[in-house]
C-alpha atoms as a PDB file:
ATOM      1  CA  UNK A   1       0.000   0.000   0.000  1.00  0.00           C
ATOM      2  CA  UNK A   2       2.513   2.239   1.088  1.00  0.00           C
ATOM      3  CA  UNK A   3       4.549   1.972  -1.947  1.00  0.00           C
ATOM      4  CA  UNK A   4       1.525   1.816  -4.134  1.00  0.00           C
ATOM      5  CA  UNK A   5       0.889   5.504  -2.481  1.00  0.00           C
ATOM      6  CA  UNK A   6       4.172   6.297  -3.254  1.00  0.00           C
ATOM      7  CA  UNK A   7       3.891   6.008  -7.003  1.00  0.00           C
ATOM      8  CA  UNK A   8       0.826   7.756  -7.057  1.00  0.00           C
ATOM      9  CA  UNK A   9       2.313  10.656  -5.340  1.00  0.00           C
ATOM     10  CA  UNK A  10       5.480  10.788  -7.353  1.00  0.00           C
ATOM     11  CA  UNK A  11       2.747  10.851 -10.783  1.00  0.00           C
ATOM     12  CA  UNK A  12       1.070  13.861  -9.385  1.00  0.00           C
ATOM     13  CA  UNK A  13       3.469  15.729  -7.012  1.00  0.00           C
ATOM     14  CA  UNK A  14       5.727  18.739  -9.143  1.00  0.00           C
ATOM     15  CA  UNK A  15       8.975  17.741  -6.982  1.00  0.00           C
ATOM     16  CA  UNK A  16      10.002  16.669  -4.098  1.00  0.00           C
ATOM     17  CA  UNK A  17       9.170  19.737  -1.922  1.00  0.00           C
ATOM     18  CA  UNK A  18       5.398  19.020  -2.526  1.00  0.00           C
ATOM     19  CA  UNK A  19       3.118  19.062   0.287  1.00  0.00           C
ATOM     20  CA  UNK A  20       1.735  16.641  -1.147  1.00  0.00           C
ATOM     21  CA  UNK A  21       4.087  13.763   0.175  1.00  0.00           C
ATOM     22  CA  UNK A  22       3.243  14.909   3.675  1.00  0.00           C
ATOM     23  CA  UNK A  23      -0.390  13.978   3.338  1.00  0.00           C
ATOM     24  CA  UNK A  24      -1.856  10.549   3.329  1.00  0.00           C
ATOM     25  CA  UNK A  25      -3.878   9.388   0.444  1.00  0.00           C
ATOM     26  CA  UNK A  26      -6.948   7.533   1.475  1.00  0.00           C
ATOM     27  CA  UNK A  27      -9.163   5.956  -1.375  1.00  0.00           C
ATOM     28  CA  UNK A  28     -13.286   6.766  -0.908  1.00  0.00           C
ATOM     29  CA  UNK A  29     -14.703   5.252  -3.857  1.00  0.00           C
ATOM     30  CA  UNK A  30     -15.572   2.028  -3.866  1.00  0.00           C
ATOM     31  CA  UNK A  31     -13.666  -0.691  -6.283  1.00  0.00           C
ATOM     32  CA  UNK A  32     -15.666  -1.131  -9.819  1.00  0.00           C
ATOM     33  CA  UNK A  33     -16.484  -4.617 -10.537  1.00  0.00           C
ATOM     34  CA  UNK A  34     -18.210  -4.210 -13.440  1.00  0.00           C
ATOM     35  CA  UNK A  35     -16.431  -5.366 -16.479  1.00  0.00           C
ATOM     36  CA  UNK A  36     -15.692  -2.579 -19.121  1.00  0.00           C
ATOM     37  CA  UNK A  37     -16.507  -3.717 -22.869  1.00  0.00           C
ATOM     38  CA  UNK A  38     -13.879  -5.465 -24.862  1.00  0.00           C
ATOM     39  CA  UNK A  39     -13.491  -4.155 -28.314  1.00  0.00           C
ATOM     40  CA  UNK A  40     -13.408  -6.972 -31.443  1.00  0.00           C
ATOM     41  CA  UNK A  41     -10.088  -7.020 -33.050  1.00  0.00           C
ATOM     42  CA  UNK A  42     -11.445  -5.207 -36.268  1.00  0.00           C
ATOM     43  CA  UNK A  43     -12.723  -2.371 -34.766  1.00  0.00           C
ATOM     44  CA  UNK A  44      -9.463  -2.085 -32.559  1.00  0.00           C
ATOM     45  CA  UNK A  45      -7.929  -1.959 -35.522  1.00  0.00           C
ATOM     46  CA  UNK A  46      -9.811   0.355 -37.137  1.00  0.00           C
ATOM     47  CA  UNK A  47      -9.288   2.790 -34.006  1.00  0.00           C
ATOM     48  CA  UNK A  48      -5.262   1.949 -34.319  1.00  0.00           C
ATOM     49  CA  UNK A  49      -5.035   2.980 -37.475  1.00  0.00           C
ATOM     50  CA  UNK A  50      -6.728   6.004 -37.169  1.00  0.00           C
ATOM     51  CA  UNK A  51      -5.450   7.046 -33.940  1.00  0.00           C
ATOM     52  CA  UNK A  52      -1.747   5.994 -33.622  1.00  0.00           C
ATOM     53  CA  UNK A  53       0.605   9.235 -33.124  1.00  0.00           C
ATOM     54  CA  UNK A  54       2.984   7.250 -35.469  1.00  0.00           C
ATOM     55  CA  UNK A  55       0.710   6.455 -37.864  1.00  0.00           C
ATOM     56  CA  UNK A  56      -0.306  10.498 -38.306  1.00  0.00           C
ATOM     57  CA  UNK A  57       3.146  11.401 -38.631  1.00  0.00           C
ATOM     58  CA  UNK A  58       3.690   9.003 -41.085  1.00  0.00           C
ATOM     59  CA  UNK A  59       0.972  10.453 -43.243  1.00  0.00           C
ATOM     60  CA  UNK A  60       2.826  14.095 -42.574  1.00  0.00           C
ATOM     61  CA  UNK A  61       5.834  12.431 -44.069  1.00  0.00           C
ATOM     62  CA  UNK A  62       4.542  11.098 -46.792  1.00  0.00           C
ATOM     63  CA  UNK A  63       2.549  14.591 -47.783  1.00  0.00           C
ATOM     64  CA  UNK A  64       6.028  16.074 -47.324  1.00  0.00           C
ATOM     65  CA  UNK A  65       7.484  13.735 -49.994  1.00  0.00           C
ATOM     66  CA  UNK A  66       4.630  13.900 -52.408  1.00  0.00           C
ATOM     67  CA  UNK A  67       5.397  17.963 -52.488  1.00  0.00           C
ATOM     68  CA  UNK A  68       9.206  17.008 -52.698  1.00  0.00           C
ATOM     69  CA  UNK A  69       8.471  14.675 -56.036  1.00  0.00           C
ATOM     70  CA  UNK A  70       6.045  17.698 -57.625  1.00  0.00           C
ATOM     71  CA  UNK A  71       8.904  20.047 -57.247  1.00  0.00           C
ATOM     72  CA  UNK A  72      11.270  18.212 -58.624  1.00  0.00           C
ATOM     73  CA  UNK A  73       8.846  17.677 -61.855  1.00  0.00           C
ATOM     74  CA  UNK A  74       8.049  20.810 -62.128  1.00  0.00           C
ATOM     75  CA  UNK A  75      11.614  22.077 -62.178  1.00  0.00           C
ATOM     76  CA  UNK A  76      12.740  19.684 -64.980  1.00  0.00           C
ATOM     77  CA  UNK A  77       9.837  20.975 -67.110  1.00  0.00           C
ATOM     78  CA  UNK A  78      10.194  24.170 -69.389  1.00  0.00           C
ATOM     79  CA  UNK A  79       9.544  27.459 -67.392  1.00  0.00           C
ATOM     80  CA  UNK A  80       7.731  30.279 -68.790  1.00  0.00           C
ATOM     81  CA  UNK A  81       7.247  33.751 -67.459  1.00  0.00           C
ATOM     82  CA  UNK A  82       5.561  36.520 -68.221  1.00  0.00           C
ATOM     83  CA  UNK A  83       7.855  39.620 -66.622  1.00  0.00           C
ATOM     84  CA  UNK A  84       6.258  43.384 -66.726  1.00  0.00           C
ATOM     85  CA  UNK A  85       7.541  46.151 -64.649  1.00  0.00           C
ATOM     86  CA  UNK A  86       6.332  49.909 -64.268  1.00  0.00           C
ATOM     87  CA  UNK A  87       8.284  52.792 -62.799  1.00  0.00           C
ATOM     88  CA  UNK A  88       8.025  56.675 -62.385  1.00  0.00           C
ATOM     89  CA  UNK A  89      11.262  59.280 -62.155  1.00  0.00           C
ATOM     90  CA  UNK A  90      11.148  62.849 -60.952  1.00  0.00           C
ATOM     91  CA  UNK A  91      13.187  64.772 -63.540  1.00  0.00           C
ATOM     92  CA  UNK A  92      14.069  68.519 -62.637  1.00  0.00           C
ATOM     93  CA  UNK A  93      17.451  70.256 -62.207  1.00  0.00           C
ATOM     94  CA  UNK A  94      18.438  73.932 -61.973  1.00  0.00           C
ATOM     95  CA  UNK A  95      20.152  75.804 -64.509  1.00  0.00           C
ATOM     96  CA  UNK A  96      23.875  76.681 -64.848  1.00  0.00           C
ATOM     97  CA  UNK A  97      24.452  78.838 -68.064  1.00  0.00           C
ATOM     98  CA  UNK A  98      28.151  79.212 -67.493  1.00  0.00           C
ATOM     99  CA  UNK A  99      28.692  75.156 -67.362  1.00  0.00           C
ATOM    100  CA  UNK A 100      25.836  74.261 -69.089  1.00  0.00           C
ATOM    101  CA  UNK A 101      26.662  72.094 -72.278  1.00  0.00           C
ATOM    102  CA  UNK A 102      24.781  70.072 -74.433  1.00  0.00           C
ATOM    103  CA  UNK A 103      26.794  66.944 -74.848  1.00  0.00           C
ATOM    104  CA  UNK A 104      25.235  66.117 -78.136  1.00  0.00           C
ATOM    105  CA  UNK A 105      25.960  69.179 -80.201  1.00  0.00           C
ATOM    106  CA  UNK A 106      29.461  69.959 -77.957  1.00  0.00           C
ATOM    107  CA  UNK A 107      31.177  68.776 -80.651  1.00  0.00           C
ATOM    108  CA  UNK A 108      29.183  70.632 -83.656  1.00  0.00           C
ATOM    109  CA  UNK A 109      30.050  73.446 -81.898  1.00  0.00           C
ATOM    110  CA  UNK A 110      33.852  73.198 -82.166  1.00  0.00           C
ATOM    111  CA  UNK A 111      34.096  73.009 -85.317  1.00  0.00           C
ATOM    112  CA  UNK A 112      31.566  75.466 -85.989  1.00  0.00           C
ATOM    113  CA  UNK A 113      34.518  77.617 -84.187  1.00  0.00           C
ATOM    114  CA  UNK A 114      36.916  75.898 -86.003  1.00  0.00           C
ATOM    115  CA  UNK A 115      35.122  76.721 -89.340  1.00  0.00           C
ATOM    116  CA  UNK A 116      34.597  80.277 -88.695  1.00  0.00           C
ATOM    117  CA  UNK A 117      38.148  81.415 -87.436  1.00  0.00           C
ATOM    118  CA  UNK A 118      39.715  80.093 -90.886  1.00  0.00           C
ATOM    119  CA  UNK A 119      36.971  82.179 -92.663  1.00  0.00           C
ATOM    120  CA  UNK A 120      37.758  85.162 -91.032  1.00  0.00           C
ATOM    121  CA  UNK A 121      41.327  84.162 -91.957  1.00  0.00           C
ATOM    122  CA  UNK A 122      40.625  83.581 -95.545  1.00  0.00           C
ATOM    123  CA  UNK A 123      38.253  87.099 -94.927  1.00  0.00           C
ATOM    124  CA  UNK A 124      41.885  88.969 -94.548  1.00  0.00           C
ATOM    125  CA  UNK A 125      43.721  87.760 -97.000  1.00  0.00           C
ATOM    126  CA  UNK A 126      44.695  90.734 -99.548  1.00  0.00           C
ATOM    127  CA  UNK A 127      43.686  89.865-103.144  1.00  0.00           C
ATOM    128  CA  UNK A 128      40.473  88.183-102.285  1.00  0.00           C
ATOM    129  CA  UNK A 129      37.714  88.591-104.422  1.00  0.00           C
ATOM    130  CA  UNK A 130      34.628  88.047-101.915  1.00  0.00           C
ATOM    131  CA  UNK A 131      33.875  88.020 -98.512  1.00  0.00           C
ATOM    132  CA  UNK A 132      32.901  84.478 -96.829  1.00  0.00           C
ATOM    133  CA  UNK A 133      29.942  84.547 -94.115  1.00  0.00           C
ATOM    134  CA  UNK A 134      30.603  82.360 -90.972  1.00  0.00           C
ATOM    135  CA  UNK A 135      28.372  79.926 -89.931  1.00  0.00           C
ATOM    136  CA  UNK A 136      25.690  81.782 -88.149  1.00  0.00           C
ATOM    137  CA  UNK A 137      25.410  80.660 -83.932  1.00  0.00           C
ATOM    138  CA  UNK A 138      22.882  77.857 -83.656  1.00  0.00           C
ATOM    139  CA  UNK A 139      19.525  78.767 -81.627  1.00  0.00           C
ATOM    140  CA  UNK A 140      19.368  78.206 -78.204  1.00  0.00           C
ATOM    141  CA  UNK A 141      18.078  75.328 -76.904  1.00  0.00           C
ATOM    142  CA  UNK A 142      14.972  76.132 -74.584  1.00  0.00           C
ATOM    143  CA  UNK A 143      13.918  73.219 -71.666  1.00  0.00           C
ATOM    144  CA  UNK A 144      10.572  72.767 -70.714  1.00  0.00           C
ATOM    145  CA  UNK A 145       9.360  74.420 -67.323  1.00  0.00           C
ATOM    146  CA  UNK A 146       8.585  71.048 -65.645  1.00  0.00           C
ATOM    147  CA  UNK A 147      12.440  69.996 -66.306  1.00  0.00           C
ATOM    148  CA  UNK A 148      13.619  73.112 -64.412  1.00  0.00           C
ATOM    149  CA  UNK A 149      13.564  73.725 -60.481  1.00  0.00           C
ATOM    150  CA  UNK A 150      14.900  71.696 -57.746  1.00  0.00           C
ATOM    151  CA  UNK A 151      14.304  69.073 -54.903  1.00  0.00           C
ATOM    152  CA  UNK A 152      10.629  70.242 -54.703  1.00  0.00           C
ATOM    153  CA  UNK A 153       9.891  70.140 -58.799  1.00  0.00           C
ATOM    154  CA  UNK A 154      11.632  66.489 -58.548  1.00  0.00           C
ATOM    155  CA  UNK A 155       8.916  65.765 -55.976  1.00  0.00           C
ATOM    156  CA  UNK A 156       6.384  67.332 -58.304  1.00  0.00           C
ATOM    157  CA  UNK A 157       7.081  65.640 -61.173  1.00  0.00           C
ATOM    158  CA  UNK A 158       7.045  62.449 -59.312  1.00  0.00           C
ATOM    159  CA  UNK A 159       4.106  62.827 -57.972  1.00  0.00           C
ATOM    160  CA  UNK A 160       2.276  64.345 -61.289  1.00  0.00           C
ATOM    161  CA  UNK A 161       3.479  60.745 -63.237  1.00  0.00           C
ATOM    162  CA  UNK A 162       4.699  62.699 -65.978  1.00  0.00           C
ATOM    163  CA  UNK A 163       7.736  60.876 -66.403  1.00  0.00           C
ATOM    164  CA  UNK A 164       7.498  56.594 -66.441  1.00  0.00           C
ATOM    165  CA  UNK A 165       8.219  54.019 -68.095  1.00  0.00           C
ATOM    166  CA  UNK A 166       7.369  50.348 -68.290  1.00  0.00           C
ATOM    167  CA  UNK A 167       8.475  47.318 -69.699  1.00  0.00           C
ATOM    168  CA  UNK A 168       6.706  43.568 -70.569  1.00  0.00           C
ATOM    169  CA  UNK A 169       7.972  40.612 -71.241  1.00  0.00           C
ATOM    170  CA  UNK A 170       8.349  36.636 -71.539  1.00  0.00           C
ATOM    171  CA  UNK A 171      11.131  34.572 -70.118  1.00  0.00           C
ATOM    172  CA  UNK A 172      11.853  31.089 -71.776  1.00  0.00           C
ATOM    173  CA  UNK A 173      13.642  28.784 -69.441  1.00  0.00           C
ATOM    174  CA  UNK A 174      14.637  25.601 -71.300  1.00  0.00           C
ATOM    175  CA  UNK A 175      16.275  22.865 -68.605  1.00  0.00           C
ATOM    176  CA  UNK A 176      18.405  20.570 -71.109  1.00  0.00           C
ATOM    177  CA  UNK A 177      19.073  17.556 -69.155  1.00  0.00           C
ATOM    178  CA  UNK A 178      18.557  19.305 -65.669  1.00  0.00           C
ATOM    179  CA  UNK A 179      20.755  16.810 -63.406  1.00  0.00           C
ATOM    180  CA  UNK A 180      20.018  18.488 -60.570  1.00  0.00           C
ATOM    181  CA  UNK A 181      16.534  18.461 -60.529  1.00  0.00           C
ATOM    182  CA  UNK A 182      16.650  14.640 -61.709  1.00  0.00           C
ATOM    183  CA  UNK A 183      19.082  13.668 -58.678  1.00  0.00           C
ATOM    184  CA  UNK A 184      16.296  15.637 -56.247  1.00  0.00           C
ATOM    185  CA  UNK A 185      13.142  13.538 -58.156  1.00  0.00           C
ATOM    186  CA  UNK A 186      14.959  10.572 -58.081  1.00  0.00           C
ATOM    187  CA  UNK A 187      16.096  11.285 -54.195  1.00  0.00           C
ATOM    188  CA  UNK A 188      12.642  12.316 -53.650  1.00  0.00           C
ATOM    189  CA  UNK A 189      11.525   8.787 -54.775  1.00  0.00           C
ATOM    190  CA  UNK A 190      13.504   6.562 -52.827  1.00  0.00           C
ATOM    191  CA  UNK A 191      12.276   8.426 -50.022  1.00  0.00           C
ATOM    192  CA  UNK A 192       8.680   8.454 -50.684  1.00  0.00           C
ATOM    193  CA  UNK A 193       9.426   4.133 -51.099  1.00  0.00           C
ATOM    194  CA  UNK A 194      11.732   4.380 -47.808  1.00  0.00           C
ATOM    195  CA  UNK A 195       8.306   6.226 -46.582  1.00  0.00           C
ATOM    196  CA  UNK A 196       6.012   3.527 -47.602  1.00  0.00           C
ATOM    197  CA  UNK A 197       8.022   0.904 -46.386  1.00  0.00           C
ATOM    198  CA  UNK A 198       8.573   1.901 -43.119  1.00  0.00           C
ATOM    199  CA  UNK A 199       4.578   2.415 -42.615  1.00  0.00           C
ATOM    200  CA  UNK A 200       4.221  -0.725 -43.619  1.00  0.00           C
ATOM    201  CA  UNK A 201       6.605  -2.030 -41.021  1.00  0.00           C
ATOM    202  CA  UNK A 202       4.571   0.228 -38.597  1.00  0.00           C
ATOM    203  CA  UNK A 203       1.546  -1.348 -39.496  1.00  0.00           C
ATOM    204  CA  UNK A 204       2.393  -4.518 -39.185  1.00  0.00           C
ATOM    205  CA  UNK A 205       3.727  -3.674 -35.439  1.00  0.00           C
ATOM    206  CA  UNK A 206       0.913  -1.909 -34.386  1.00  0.00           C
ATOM    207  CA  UNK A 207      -1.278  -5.052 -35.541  1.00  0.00           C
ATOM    208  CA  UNK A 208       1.284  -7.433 -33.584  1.00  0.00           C
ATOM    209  CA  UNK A 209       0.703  -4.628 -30.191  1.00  0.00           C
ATOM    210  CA  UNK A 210      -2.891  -4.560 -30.100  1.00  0.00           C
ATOM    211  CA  UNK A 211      -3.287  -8.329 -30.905  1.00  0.00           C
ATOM    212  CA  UNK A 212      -0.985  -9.123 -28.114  1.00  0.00           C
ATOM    213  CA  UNK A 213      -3.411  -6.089 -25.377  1.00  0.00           C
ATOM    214  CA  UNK A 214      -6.182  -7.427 -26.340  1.00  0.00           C
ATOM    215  CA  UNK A 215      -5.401 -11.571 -26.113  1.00  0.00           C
ATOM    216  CA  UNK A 216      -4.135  -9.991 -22.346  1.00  0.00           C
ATOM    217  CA  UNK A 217      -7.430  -7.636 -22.173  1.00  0.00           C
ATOM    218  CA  UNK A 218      -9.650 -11.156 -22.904  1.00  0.00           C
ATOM    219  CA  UNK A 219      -7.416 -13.461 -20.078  1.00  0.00           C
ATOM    220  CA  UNK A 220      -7.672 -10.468 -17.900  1.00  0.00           C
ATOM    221  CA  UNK A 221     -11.307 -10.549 -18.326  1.00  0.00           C
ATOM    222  CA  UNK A 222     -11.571 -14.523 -18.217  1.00  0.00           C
ATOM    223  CA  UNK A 223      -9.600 -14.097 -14.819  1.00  0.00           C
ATOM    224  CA  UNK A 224     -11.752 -11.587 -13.304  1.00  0.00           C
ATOM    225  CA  UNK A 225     -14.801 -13.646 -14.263  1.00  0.00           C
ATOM    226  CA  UNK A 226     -13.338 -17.154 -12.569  1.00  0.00           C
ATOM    227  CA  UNK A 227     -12.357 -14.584  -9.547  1.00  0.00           C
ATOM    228  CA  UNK A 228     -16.192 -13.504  -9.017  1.00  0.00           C
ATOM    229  CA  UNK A 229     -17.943 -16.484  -9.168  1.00  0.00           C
ATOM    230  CA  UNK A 230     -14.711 -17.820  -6.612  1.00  0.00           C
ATOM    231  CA  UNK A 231     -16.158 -14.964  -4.637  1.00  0.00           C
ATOM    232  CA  UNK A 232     -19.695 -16.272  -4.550  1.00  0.00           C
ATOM    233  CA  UNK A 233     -18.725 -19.309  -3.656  1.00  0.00           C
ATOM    234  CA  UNK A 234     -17.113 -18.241  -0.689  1.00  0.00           C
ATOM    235  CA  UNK A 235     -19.867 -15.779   0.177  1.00  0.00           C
ATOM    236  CA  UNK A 236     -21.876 -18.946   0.242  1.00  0.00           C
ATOM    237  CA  UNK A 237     -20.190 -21.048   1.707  1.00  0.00           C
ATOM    238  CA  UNK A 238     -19.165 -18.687   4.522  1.00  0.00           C
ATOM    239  CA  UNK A 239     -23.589 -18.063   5.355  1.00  0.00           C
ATOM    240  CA  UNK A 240     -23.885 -21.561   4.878  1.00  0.00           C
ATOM    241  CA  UNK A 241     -21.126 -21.828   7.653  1.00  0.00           C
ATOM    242  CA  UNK A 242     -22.509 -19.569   9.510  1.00  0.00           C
ATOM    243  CA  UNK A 243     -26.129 -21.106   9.734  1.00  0.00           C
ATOM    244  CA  UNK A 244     -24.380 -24.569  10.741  1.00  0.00           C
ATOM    245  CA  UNK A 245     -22.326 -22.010  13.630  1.00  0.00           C
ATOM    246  CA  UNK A 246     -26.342 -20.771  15.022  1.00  0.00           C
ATOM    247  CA  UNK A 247     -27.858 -24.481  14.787  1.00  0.00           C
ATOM    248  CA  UNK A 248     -24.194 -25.661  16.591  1.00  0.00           C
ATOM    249  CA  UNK A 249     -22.778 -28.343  14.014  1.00  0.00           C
ATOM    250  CA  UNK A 250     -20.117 -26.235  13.736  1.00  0.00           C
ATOM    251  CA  UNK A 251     -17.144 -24.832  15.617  1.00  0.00           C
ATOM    252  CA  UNK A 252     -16.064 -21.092  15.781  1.00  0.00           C
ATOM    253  CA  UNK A 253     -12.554 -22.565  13.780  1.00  0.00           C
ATOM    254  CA  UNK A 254     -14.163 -23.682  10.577  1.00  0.00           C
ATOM    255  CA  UNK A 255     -16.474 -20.503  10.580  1.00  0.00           C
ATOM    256  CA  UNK A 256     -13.326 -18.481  11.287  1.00  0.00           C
ATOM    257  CA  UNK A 257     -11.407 -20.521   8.240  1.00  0.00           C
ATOM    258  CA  UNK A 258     -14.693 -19.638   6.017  1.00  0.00           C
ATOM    259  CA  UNK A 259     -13.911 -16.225   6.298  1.00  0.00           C
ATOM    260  CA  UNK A 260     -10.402 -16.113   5.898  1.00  0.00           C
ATOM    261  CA  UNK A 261     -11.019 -17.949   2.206  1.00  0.00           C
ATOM    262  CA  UNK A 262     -14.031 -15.230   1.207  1.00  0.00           C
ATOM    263  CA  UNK A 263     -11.544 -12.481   2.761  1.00  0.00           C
ATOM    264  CA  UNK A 264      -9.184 -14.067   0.169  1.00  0.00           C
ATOM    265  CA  UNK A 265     -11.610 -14.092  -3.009  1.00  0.00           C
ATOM    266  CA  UNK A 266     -12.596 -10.862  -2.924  1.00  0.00           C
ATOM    267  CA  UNK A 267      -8.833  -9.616  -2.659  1.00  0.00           C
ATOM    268  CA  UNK A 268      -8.033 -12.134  -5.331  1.00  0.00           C
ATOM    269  CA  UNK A 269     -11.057 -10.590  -7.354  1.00  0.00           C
ATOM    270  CA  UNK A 270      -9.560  -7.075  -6.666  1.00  0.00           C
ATOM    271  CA  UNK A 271      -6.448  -7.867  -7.938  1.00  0.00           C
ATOM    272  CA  UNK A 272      -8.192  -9.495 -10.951  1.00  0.00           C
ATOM    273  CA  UNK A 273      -9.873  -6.021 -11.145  1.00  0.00           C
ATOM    274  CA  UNK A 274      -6.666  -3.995 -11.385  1.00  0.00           C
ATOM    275  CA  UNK A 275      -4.984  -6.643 -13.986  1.00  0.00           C
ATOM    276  CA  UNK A 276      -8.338  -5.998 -15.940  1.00  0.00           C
ATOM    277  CA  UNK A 277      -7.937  -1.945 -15.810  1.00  0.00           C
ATOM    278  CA  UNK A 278      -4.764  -2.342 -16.705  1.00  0.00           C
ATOM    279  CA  UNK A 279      -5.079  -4.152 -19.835  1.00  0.00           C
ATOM    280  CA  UNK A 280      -8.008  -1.988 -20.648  1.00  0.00           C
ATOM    281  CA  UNK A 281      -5.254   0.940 -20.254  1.00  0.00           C
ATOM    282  CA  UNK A 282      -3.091  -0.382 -22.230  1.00  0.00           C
ATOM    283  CA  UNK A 283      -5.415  -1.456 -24.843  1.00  0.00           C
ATOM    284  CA  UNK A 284      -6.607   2.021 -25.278  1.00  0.00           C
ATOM    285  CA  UNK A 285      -2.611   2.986 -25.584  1.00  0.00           C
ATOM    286  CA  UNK A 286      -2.398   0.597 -28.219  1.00  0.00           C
ATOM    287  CA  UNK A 287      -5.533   2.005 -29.986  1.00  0.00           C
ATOM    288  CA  UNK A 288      -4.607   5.425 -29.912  1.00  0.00           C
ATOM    289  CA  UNK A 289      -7.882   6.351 -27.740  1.00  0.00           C
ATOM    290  CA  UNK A 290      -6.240   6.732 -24.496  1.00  0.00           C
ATOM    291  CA  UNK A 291      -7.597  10.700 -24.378  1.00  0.00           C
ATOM    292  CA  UNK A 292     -10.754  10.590 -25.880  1.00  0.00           C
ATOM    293  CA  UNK A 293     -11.633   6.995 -23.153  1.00  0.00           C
ATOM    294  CA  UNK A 294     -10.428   9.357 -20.580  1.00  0.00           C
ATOM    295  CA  UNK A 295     -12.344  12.852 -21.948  1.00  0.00           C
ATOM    296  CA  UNK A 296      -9.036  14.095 -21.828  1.00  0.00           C
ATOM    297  CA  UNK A 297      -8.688  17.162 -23.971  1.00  0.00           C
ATOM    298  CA  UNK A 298      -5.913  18.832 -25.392  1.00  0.00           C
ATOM    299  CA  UNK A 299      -5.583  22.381 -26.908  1.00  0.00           C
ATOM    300  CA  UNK A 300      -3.009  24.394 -28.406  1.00  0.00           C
ATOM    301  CA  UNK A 301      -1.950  28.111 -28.130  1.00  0.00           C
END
């Protein structure tokens, strides 16, 4: 008892500073006799394989993989992509006449120098017969108002759209013998077999574990049984005692040995009571059902 009481306290104590171990555990219900129901084999089964932790993770696995195998396809297949892009750019600047060169027409304009100082050199040569005109000075080159301010026209022009631009097109992606997405398929199938084999072992174990809980669940209950009707018997045999004790063909020894044997059945069918609850335990285990037999429920945050 004491050591029973032990165990039960070291399940539901938080350490060993609990006052918990200080305080004596005393049992007030009563032992149930009655014998739970005893599920077939199929529909223990049945629970198993839908309620086995290992089995559920399995099935993650194998999702996992499946995913795995469709990328791999699909990246060994021809890609095509449609690409488009759209932007917007705040032109603006401020003027600076005395540094303020057009790069394009930079060049025009030196030899438009050029040209004109050996006119006006050919202009003063005595004996000549005419008088060359230089090349008249290009107009100037106006900018729009929007193009000329500062930070704030930058801003404006931004804002306003007036400057974007935008650009569409398709990408062709042609994987010629793509050997690393045929080393990740065929990775990606030896693991989905590695995956498949492995349940099956599972199976197969979790059919050996419940056959083996419930063949103990059934001798458990076949022991319980024999203990009761043990029980009765010595619950009879202990009033018929008794009744021989009142009408004195008996002696106060063999009424006293009566109820030391119906003392013993009923601890023998409490004992047969605890080896049934915990076979019925560890069937559920075995099923997978142990929370939802127990109303047990879990939730996550």
């Amino acid at each position: 008892m004491n050591r029973a009481e032990n165990n039960l306290k070291n399940l539901i104590a938080e350490d060993r500073t609990s006052q918990v171990w200080g305080v004596a555990i005393v049992p007030t219900d009563t032992v149930d006799l009655q014998r739970p129901p005893v599920a077939t084999l199929e529909d223990a089964m049945s629970a198993a394989l839908k309620g086995r932790p290992e089995l559920q993770q399995s099935d993650v696995l194998t999702a996992i993989n499946e995913l795995d195998q469709r990328l791999a396809r699909e990246q060994s297949k021809p890609q095509v992509d449609l690409i488009g892009s759209y932007g917007a750019v705040g032109l603006a600047g401020a003027l600076d006449p005395a540094r303020a060169v057009n790069p394009f027409s930079a060049a025009s304009e030196l030899q438009r120098q050029t040209i004109n100082q050996i006119i006006t050199t050919l202009n003063g040569l005595p004996g000549g017969n005419s008088q060359i005109a230089p090349l008249p000075q290009p107009a100037a080159q106006t900018l729009p108002p929007e193009l000329v301010g500062g930070y704030g026209q930058s801003l404006a022009n931004l804002a306003a759209n007036r400057y974007n631009n935008f650009r569409v097109g398709v990408q062709l992606n042609l994987p010629l013998r793509n050997r690393t997405a045929e080393a990740q398929l065929g990775r990606s199938l030896v693991e989905g077999e590695r995956i498949r084999t492995q349940r099956a072992q599972l199976e197969q174990l979790i059919e050996v574990d419940v056959r083996n809980t419930l063949q103990v669940t059934r001798t458990a209950e076949s022991r319980l049984r024999a203990a009761s009707v043990a029980r009765q018997a010595a619950e009879q045999q202990y009033a018929s005692e008794l009744r021989k004790f009142d009408a004195g063909q008996s002696t106060f020894f063999l009424v006293l040995e009566r109820q030391t044997s119906l003392a013993a059945a009923r601890g023998n069918e409490l004992r047969a009571q605890v080896e049934l609850n915990k076979s019925i335990a560890e069937l559920q285990r075995a099923t997978g059902n142990s929370l939802e037999a127990n109303r047990v429920r879990v939730s996550v945050r």
